[in-house]
Protein backbone atom coordinates (compact mmCIF):
# COMPACT_ATOMS: atom_id res chain seq x y z
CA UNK A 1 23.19 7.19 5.11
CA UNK A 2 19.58 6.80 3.75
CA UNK A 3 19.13 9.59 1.05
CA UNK A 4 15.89 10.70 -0.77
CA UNK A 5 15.97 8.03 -3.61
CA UNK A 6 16.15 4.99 -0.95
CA UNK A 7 13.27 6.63 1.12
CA UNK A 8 11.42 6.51 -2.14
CA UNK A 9 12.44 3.59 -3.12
CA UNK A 10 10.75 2.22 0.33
CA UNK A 11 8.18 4.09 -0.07
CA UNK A 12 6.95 2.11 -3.16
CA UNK A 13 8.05 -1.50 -1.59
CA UNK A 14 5.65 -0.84 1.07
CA UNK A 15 2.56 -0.24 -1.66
CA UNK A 16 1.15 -3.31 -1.06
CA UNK A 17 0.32 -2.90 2.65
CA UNK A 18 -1.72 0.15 1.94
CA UNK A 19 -4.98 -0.47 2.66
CA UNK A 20 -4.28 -3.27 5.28
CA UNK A 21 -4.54 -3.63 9.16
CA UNK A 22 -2.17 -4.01 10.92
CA UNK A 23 -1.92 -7.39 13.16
CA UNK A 24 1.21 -6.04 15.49
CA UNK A 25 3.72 -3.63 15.36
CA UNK A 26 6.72 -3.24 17.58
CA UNK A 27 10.58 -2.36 16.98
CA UNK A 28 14.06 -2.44 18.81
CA UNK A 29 13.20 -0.19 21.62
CA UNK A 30 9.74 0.60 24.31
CA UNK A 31 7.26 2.23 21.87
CA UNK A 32 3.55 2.80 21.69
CA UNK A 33 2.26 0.31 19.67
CA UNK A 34 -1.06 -0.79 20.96
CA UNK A 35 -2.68 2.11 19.09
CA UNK A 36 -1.92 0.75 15.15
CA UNK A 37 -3.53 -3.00 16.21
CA UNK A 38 -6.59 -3.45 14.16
CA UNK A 39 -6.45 0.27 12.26
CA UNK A 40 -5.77 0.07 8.57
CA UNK A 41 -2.91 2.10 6.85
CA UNK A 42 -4.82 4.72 4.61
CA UNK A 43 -1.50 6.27 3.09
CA UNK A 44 2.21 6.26 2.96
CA UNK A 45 3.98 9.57 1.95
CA UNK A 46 7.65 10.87 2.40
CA UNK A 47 9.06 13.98 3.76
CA UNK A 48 12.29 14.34 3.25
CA UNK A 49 14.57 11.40 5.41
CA UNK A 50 11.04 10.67 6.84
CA UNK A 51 8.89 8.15 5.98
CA UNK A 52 5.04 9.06 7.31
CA UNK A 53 2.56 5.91 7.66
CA UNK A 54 -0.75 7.88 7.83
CA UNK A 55 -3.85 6.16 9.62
CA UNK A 56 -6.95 7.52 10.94
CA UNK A 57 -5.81 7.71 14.50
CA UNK A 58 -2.62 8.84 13.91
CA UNK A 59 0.69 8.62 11.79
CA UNK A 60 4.16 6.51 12.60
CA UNK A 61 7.02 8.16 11.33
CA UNK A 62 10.17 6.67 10.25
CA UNK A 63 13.54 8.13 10.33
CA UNK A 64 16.36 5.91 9.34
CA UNK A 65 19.06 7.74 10.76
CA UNK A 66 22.71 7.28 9.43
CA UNK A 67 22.72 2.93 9.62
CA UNK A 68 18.48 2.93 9.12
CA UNK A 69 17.58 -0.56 7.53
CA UNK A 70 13.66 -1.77 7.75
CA UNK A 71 12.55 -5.22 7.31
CA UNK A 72 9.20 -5.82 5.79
CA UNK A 73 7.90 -9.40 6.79
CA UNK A 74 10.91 -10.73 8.65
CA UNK A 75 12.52 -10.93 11.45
């Protein structure tokens, strides 16, 4: 199970996207996604076992439950 010091550690491996738009988003299941094409991620913070994506119009947040895994640039 994801604990604090691997939402951290996510936190920082996703530095390098702050401050970029996002081309598409999407995931496993039917979400909303049409709203973070073309807005720019302004900050990424933590909260507990959540990881919050802040943009302008709104923030994603990520919970990666007991098996959570996120892939960053690959498929």
């Amino acid at each position: 199970m994801p604990e604090g010091p691997s939402i951290l550690h996510l936190k920082h491996q996703l530095q390098p996207f702050k401050g970029k738009v996002v081309k598409h988003a999407g995931g496993y299941g039917d979400m909303p996604t049409e709203w973070l094409n073309g807005k720019k991620l302004l900050h990424i913070e933590t909260w507990g076992k959540h990881l919050l994506l802040i943009f302008n119009n709104g923030t994603v947040r990520v919970h990666l439950g007991l098996f959570g895994d996120v892939v960053i640039n690959e498929r």
